[in-house]
Protein backbone atom coordinates (compact mmCIF):
# COMPACT_ATOMS: atom_id res chain seq x y z
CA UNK A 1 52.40 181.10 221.06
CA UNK A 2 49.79 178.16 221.45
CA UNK A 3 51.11 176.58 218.29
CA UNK A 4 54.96 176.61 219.84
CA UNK A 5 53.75 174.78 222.82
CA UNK A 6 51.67 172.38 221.13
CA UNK A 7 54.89 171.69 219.16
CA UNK A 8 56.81 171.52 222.17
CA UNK A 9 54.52 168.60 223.33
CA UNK A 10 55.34 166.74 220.35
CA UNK A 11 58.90 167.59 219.88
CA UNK A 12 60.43 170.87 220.68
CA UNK A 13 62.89 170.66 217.33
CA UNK A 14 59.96 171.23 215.86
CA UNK A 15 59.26 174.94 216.98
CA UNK A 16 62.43 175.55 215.04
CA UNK A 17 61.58 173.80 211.98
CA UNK A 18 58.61 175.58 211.87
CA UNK A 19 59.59 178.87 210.26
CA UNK A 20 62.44 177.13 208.00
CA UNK A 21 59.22 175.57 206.60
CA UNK A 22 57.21 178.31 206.99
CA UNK A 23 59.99 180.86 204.92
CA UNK A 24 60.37 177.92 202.48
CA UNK A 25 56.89 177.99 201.25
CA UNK A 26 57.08 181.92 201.39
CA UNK A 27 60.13 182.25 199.30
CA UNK A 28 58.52 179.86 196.81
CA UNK A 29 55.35 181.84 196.35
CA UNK A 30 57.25 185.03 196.18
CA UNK A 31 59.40 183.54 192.64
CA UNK A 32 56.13 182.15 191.42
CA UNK A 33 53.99 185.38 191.96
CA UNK A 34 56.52 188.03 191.83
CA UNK A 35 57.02 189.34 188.41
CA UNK A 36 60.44 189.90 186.58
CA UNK A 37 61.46 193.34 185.72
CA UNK A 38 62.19 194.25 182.52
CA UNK A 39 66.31 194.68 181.63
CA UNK A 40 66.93 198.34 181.53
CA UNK A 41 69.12 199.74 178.74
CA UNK A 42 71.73 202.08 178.96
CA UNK A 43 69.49 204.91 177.26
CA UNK A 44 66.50 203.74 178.86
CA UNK A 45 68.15 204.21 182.26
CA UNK A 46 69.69 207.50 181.84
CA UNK A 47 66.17 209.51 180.25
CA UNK A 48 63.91 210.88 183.24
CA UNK A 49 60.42 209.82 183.07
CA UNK A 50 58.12 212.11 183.63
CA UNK A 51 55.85 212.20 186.52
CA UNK A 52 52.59 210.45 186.04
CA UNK A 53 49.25 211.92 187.29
């Protein structure tokens, strides 16, 4: 809340350009950190694993 109205005292399109930038940056560590899953066969998909312990 202190941070929006210190933006607004600069320039208030910058309280909505905030979490654009904000979400940008998060999306791009979320790809880089993230992993991939592995493709799933068909057989691979269908066979129940069984509980772990």
């Amino acid at each position: 809340m202190v941070i929006g109205g210190a933006l607004t005292q600069i320039d208030w399109r910058w309280t909505f350009f905030l979490p654009v930038a904000i979400a940008a940056g998060t999306l791009a560590a979320a790809v880089r950190h993230v992993p991939h899953d592995s493709p799933r066969t068909a057989a691979t998909a269908s066979t129940p694993r069984a509980p772990s312990r």
